[in-house]
C-alpha atoms as a PDB file:
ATOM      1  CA  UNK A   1     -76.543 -36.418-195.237  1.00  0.00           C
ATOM      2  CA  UNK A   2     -79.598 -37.228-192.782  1.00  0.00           C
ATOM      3  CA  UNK A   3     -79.458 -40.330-190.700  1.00  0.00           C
ATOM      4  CA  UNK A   4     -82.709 -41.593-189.988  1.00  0.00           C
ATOM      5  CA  UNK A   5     -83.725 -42.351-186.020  1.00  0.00           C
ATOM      6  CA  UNK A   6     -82.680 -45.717-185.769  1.00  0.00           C
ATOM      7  CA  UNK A   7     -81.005 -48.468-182.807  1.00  0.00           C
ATOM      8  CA  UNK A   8     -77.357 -47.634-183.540  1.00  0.00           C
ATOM      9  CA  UNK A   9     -76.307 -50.484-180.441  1.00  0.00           C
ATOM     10  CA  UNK A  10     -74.277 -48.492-179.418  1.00  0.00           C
ATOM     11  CA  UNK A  11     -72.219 -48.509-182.233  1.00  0.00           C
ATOM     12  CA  UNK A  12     -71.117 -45.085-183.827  1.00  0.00           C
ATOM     13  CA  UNK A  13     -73.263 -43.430-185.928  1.00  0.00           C
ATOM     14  CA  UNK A  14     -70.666 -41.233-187.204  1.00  0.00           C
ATOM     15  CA  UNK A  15     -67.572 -43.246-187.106  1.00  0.00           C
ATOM     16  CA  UNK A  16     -63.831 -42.256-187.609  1.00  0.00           C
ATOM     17  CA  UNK A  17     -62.663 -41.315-190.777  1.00  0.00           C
ATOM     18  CA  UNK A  18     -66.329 -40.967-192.059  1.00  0.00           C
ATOM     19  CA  UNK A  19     -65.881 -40.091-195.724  1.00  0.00           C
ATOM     20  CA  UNK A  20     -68.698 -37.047-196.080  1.00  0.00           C
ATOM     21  CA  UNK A  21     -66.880 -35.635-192.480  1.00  0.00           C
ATOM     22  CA  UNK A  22     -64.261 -37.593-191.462  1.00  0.00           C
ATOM     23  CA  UNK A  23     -62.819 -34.542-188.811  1.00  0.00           C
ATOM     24  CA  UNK A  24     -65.618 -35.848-186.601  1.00  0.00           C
ATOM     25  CA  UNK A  25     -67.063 -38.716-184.301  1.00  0.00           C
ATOM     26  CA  UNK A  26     -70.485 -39.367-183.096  1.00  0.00           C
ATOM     27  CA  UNK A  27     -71.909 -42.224-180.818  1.00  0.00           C
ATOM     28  CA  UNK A  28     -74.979 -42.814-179.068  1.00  0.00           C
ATOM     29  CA  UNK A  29     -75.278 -44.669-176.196  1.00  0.00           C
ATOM     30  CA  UNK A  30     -77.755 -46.460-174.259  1.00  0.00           C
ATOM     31  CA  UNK A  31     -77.110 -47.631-170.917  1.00  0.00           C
ATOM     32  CA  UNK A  32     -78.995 -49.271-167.561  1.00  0.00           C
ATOM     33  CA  UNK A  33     -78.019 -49.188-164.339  1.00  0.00           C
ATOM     34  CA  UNK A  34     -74.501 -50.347-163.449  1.00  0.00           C
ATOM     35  CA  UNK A  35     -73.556 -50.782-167.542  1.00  0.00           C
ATOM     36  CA  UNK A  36     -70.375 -50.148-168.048  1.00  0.00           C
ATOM     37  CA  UNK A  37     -68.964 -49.130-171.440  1.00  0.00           C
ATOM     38  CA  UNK A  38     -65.622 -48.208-172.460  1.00  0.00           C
ATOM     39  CA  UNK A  39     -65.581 -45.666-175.428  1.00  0.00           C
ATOM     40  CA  UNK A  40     -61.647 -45.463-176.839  1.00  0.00           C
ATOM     41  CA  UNK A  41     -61.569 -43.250-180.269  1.00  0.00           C
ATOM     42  CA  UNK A  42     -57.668 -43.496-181.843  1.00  0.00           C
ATOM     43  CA  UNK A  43     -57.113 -40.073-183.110  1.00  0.00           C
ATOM     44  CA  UNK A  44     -60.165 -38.425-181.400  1.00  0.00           C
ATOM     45  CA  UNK A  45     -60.301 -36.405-178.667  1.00  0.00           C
ATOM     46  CA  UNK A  46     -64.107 -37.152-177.188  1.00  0.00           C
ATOM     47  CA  UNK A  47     -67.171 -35.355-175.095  1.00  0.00           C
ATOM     48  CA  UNK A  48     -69.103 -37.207-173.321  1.00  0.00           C
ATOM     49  CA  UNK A  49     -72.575 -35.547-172.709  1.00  0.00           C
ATOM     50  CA  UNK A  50     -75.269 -37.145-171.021  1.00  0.00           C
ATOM     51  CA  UNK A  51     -78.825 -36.804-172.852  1.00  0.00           C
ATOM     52  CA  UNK A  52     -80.527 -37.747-170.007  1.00  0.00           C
ATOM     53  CA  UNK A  53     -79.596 -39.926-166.785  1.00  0.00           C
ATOM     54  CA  UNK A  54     -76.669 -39.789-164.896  1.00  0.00           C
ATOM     55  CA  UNK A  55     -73.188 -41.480-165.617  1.00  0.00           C
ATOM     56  CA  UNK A  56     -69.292 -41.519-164.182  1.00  0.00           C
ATOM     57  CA  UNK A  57     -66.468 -41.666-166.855  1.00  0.00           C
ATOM     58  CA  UNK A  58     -62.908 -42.605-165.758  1.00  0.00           C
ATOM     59  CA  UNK A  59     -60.099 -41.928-167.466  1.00  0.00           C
ATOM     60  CA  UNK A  60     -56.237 -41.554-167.262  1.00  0.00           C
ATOM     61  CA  UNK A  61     -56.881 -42.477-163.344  1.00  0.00           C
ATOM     62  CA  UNK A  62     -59.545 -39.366-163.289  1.00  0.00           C
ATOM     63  CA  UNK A  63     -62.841 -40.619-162.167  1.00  0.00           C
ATOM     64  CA  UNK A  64     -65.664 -37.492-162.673  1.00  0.00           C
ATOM     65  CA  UNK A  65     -68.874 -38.787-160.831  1.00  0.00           C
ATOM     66  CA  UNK A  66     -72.069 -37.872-161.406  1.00  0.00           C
ATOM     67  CA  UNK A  67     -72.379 -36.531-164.650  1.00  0.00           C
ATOM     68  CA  UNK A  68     -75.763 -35.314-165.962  1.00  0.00           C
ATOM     69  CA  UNK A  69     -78.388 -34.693-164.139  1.00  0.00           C
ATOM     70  CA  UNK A  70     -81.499 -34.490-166.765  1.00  0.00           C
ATOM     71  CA  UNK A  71     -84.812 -37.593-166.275  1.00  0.00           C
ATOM     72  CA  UNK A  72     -87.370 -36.458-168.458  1.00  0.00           C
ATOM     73  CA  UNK A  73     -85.526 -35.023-172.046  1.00  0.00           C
ATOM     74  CA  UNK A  74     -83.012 -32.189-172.883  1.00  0.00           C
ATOM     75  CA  UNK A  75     -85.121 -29.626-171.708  1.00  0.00           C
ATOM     76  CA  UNK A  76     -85.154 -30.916-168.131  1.00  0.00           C
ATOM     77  CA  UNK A  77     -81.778 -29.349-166.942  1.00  0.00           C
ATOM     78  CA  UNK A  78     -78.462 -28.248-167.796  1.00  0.00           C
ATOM     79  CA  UNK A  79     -76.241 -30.660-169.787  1.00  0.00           C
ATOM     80  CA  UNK A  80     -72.980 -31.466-168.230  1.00  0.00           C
ATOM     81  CA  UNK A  81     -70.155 -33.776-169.260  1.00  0.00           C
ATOM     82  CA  UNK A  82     -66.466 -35.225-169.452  1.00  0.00           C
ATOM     83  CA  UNK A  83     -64.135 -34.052-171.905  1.00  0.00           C
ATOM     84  CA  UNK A  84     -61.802 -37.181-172.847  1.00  0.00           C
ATOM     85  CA  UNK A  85     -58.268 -36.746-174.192  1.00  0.00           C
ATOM     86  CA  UNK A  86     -56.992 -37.872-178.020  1.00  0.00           C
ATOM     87  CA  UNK A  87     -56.835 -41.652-178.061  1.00  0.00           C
ATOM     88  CA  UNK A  88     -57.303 -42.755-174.236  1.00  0.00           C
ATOM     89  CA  UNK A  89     -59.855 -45.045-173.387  1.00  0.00           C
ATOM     90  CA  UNK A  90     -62.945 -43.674-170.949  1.00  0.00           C
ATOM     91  CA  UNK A  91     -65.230 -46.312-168.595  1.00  0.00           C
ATOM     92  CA  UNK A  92     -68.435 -44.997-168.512  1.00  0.00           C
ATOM     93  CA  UNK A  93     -70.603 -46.390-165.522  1.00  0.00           C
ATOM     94  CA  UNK A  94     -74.353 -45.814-165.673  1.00  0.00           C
ATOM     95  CA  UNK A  95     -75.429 -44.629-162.647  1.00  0.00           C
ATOM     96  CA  UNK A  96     -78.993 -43.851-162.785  1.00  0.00           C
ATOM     97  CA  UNK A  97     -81.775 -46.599-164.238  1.00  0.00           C
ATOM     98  CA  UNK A  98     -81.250 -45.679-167.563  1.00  0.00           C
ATOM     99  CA  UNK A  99     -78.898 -43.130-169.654  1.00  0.00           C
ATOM    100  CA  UNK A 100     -78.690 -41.979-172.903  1.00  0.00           C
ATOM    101  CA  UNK A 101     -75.178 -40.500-173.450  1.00  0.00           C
ATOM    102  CA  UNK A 102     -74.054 -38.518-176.633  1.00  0.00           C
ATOM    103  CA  UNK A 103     -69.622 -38.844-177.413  1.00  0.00           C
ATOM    104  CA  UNK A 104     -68.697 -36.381-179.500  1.00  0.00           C
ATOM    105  CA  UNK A 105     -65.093 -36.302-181.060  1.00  0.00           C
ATOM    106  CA  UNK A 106     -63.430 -34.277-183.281  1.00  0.00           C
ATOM    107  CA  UNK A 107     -59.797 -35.664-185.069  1.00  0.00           C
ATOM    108  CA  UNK A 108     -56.803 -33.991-182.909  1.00  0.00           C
ATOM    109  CA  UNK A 109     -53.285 -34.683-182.763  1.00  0.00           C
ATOM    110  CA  UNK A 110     -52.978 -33.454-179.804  1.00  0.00           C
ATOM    111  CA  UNK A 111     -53.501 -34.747-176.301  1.00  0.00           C
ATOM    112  CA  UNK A 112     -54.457 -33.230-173.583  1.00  0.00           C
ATOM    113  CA  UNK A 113     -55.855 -33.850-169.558  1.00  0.00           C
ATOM    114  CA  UNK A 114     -59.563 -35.264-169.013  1.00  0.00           C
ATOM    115  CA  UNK A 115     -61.536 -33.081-166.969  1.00  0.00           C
ATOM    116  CA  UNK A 116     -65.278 -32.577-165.856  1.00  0.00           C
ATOM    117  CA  UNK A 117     -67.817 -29.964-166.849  1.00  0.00           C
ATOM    118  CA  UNK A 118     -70.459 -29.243-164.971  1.00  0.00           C
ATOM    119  CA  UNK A 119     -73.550 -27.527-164.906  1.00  0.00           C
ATOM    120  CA  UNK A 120     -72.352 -23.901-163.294  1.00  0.00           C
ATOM    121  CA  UNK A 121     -69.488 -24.199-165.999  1.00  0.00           C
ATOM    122  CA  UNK A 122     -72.320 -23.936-169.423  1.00  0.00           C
ATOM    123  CA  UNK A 123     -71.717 -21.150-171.128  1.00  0.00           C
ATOM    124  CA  UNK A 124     -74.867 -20.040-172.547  1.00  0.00           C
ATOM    125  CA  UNK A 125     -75.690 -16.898-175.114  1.00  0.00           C
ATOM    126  CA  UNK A 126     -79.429 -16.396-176.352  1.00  0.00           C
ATOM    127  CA  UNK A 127     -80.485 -13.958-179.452  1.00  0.00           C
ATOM    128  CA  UNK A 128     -82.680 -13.307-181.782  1.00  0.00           C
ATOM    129  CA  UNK A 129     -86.659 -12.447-181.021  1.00  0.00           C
ATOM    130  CA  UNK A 130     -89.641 -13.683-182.023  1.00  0.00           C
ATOM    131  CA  UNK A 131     -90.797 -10.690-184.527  1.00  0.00           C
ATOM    132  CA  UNK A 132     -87.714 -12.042-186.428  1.00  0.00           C
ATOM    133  CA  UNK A 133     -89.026 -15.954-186.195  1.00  0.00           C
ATOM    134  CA  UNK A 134     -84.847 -16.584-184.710  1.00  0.00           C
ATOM    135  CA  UNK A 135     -85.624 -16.488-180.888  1.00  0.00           C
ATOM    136  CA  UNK A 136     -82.806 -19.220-179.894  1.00  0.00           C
ATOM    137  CA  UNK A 137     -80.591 -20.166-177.074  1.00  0.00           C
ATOM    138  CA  UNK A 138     -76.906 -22.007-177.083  1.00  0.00           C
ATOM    139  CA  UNK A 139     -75.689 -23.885-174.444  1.00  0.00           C
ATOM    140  CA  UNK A 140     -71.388 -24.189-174.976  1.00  0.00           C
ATOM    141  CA  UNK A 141     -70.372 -27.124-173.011  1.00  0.00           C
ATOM    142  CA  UNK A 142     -66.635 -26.911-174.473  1.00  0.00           C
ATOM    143  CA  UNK A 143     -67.009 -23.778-175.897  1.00  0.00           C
ATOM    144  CA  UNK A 144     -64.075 -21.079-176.148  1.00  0.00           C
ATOM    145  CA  UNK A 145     -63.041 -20.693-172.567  1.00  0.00           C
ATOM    146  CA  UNK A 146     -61.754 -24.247-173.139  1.00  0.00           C
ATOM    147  CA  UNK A 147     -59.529 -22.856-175.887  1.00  0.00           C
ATOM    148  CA  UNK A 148     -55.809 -24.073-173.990  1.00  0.00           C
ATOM    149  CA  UNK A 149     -57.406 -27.387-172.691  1.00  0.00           C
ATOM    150  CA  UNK A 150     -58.801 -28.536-176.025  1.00  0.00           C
ATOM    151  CA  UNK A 151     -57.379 -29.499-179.345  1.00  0.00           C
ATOM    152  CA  UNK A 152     -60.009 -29.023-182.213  1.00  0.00           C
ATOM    153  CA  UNK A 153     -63.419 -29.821-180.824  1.00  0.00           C
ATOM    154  CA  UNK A 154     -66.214 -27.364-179.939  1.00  0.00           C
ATOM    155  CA  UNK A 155     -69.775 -28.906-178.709  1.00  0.00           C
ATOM    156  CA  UNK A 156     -72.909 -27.146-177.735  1.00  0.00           C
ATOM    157  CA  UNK A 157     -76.962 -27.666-177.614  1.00  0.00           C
ATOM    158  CA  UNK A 158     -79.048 -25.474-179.262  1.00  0.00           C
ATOM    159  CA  UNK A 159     -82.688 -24.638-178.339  1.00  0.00           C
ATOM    160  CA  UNK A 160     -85.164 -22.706-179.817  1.00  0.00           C
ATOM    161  CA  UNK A 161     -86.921 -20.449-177.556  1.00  0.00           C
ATOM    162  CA  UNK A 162     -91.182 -20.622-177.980  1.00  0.00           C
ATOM    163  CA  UNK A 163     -92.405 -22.706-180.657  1.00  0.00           C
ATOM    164  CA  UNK A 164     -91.459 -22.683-184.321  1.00  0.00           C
ATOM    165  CA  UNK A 165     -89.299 -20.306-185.746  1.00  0.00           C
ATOM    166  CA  UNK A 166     -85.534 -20.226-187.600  1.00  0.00           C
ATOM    167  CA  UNK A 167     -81.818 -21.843-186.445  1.00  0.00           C
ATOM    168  CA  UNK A 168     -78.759 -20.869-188.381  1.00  0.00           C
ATOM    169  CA  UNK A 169     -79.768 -17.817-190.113  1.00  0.00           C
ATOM    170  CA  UNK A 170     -78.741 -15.686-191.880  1.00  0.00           C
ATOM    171  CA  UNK A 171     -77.317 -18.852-193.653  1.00  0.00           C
ATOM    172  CA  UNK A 172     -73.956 -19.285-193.785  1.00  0.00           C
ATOM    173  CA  UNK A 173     -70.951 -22.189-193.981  1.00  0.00           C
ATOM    174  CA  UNK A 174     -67.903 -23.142-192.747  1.00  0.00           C
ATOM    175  CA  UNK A 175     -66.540 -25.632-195.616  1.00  0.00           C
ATOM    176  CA  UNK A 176     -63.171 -23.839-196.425  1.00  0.00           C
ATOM    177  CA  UNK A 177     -59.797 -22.719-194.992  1.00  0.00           C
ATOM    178  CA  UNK A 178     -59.467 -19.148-196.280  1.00  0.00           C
ATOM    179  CA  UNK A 179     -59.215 -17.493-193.305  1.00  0.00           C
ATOM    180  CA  UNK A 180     -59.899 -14.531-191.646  1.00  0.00           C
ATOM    181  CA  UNK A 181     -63.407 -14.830-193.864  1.00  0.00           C
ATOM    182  CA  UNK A 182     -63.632 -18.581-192.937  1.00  0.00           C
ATOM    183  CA  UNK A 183     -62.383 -21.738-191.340  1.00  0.00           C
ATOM    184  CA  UNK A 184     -63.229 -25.457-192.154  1.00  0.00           C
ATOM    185  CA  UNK A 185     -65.260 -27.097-189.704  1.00  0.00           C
ATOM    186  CA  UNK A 186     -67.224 -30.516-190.167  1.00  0.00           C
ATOM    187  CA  UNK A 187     -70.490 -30.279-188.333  1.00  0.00           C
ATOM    188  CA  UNK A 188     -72.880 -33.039-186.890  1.00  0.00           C
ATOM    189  CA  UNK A 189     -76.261 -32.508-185.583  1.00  0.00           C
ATOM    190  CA  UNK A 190     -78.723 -34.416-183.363  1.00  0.00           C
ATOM    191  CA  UNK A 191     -82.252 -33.219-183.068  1.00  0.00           C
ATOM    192  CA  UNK A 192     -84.945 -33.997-180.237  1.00  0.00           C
ATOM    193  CA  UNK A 193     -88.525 -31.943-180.590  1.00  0.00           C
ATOM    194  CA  UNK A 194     -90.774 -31.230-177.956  1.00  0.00           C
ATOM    195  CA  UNK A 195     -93.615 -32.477-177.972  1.00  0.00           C
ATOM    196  CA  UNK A 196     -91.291 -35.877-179.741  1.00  0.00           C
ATOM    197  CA  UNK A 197     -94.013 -35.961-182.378  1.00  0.00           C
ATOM    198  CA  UNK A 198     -92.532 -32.738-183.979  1.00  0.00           C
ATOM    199  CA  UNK A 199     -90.608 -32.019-186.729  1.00  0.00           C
ATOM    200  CA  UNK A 200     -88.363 -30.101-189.309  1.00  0.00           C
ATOM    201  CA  UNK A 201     -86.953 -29.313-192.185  1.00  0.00           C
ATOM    202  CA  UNK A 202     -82.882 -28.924-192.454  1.00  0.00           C
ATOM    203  CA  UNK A 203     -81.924 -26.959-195.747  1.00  0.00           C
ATOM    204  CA  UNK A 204     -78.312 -27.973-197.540  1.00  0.00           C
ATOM    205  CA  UNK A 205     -77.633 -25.656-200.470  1.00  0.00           C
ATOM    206  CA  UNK A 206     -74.193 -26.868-201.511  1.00  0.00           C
ATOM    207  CA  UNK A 207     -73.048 -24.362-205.059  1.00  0.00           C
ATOM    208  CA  UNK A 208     -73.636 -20.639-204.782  1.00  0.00           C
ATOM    209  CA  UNK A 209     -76.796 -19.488-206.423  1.00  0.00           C
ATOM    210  CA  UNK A 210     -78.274 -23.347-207.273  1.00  0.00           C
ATOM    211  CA  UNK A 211     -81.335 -24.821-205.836  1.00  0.00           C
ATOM    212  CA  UNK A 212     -80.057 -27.217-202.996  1.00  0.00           C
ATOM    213  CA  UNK A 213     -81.760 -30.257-201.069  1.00  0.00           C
ATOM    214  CA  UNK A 214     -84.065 -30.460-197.675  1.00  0.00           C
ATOM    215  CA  UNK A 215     -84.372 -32.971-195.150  1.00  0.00           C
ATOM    216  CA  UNK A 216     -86.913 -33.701-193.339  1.00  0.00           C
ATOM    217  CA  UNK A 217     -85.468 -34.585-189.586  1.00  0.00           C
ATOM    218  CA  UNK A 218     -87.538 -36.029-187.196  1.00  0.00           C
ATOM    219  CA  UNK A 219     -86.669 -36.460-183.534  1.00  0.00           C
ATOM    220  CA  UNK A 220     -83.442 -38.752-183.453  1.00  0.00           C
ATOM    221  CA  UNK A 221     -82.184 -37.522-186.778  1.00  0.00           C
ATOM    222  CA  UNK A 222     -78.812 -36.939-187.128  1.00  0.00           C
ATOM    223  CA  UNK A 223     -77.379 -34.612-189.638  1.00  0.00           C
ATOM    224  CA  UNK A 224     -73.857 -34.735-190.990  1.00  0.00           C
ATOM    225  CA  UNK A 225     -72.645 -31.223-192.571  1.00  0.00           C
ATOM    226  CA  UNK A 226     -69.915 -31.260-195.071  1.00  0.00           C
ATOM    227  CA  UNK A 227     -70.314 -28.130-196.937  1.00  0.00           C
ATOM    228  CA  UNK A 228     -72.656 -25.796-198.124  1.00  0.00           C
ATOM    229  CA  UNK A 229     -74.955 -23.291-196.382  1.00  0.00           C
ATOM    230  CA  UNK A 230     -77.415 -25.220-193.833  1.00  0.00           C
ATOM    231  CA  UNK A 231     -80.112 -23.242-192.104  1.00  0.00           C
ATOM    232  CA  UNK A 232     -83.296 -25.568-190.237  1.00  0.00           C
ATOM    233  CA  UNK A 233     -86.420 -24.420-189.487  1.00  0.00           C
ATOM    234  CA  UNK A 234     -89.288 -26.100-186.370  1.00  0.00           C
ATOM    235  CA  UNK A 235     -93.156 -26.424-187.648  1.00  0.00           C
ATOM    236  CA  UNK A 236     -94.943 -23.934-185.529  1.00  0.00           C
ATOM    237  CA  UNK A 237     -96.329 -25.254-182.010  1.00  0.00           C
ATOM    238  CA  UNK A 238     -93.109 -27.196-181.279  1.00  0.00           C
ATOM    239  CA  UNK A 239     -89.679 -26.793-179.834  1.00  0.00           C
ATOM    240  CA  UNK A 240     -86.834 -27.793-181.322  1.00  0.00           C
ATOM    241  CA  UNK A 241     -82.904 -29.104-179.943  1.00  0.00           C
ATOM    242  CA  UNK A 242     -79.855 -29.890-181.334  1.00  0.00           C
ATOM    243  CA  UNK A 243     -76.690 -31.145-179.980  1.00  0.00           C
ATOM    244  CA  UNK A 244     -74.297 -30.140-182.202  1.00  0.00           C
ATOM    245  CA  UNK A 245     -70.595 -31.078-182.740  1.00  0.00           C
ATOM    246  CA  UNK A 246     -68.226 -28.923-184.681  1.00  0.00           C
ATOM    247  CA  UNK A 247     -64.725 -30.197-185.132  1.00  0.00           C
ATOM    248  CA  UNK A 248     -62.045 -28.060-187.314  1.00  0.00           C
ATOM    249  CA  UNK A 249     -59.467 -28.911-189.749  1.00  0.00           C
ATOM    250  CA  UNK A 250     -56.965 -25.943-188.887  1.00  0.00           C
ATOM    251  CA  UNK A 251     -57.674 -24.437-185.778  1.00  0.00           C
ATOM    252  CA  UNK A 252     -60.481 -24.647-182.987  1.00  0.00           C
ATOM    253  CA  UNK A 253     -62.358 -21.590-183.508  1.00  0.00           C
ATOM    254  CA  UNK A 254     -65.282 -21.475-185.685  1.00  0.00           C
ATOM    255  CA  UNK A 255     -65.309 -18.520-188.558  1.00  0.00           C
ATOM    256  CA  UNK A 256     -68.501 -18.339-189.910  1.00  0.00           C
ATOM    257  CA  UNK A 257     -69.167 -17.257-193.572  1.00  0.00           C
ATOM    258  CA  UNK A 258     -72.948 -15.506-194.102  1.00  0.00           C
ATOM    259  CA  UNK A 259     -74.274 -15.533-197.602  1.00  0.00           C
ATOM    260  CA  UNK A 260     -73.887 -12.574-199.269  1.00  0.00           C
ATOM    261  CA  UNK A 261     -77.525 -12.439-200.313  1.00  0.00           C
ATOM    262  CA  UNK A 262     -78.814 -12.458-196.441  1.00  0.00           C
ATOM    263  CA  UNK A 263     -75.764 -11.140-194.953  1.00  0.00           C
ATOM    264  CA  UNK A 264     -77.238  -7.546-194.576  1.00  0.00           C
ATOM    265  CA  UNK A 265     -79.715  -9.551-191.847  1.00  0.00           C
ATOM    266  CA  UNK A 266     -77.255 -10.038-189.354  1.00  0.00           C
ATOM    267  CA  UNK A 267     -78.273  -5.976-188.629  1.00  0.00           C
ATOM    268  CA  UNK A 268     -81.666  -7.443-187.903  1.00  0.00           C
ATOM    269  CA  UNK A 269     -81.633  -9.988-185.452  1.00  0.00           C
ATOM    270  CA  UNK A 270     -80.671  -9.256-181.821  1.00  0.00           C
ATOM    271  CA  UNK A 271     -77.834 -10.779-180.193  1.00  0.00           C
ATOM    272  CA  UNK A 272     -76.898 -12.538-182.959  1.00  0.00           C
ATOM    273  CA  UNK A 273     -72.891 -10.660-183.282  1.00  0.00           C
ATOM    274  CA  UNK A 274     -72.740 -12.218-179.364  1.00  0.00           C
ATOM    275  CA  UNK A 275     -73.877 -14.947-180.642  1.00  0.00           C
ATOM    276  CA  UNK A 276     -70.947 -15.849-183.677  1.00  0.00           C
ATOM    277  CA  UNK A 277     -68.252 -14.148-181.374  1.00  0.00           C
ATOM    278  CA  UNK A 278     -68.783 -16.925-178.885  1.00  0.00           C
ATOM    279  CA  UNK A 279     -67.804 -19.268-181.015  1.00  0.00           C
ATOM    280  CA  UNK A 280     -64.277 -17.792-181.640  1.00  0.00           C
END
């Protein structure tokens, strides 16, 4: 399902219980200076990621100051954030003269401690190449060496590297619980292009061996994932981001299944088996 660009008021985009992915959340928000907001998500455990500008989130008498550090767009920085425990409520203070802050939420029974991340704590992998048109680079803010500090909820931003080129190839999906060859995850995107005025196209082939659908996202589109293999492509001459939430029914780590038809391509592109292990 695409979600046009649109003022969401702060109001989520992707709400609990959503019926097309109800394991996760997703809210925008925009705040100036000295705003104060107070995101509480019953039966969520949240991220709270900074787009740009600079925020502090308190929580369970935790106060982490000075999160994010990007002005200009995603590309101007490292992201950095506040992880936010099943349930509790967070203040979030803007600090800077504007901020536009993604929370990201995944259902979890669980509850766990709030705690900061911070730039020097990204984990980042990069593959791919540009002969194979797959050059990208992922940026795991609670990625797996949060594994005993987090209940179901993985987020990251993903970046291609030059201008135009292939994300989520070979294409694959993660809409069953048949594990080891897969795990259910629900998956939300949120694209920004560079220069804005770019664009792509996000493919959604839901039934084995049928014709499926394309969107065309824009920057601002989000993109909610509920089955189905989903590779997205940039037009040449642009860059392309997406913050993406991934939020699993069974178990935290993501098991990716490749199509069996462009499996055998996973041999081709570089990096790429770093790439799925970090995930696990």
């Amino acid at each position: 399902m695409h979600i046009a660009p649109h003022d969401n008021r702060n109001h989520p985009i992707i709400a609990p219980d959503n019926p097309l992915v109800p394991l996760v959340y997703f809210n925008i928000l925009r705040l100036r200076r000295n705003e104060v907001f107070t995101s509480q998500v019953p039966g969520y455990e949240t991220c709270i990621v900074p787009a740009t500008g600079t925020v502090s989130v308190a929580c369970a008498g935790e106060t982490c100051e000075d999160i994010g550090q990007r002005r200009l767009n995603v590309w101007d920085g490292e992201p950095e954030g506040a992880y936010i425990p099943t349930g509790l409520p967070a203040t979030i203070t803007c600090q800077s003269d504007t901020a536009e802050v993604f929370v990201a939420g995944a259902r979890c029974d669980q509850v766990f401690a709030p705690f900061a991340i911070r730039a020097a704590d990204i984990d980042p992998v990069q593959y791919g190449s540009d002969d194979t048109k797959t050059h990208r680079k992922i940026k795991h803010i609670l990625g797996q060496k949060y594994h005993d500090r987090v209940g179901r909820l993985l987020v990251s931003e993903l970046y291609t590297v030059g201008a135009g080129g292939w994300s989520g190839f070979p294409s694959h999906k993660h809409d069953t619980d048949r594990l080891p060859l897969e795990s259910r995850h629900d998956e939300v995107y949120n694209f920004r292009f560079n220069p804005p005025r770019g664009s792509g196209l996000q493919m959604m082939q839901r039934e084995e061996g049928k014709p499926g659908d394309a969107y065309h996202v824009v920057d601002g589109s989000t993109l909610a994932i509920d089955r189905g293999y989903h590779p997205v492509c940039v037009l040449p001459g642009y860059e392309m981001y997406y913050f993406t939430i991934l939020a699993g029914r069974s178990q935290r780590s993501l098991v990716q299944y490749f199509q069996p038809d462009h499996a055998d391509q996973i041999e081709t592109i570089p990096g790429i088996k770093n790439m799925i292990a970090k995930f696990k």
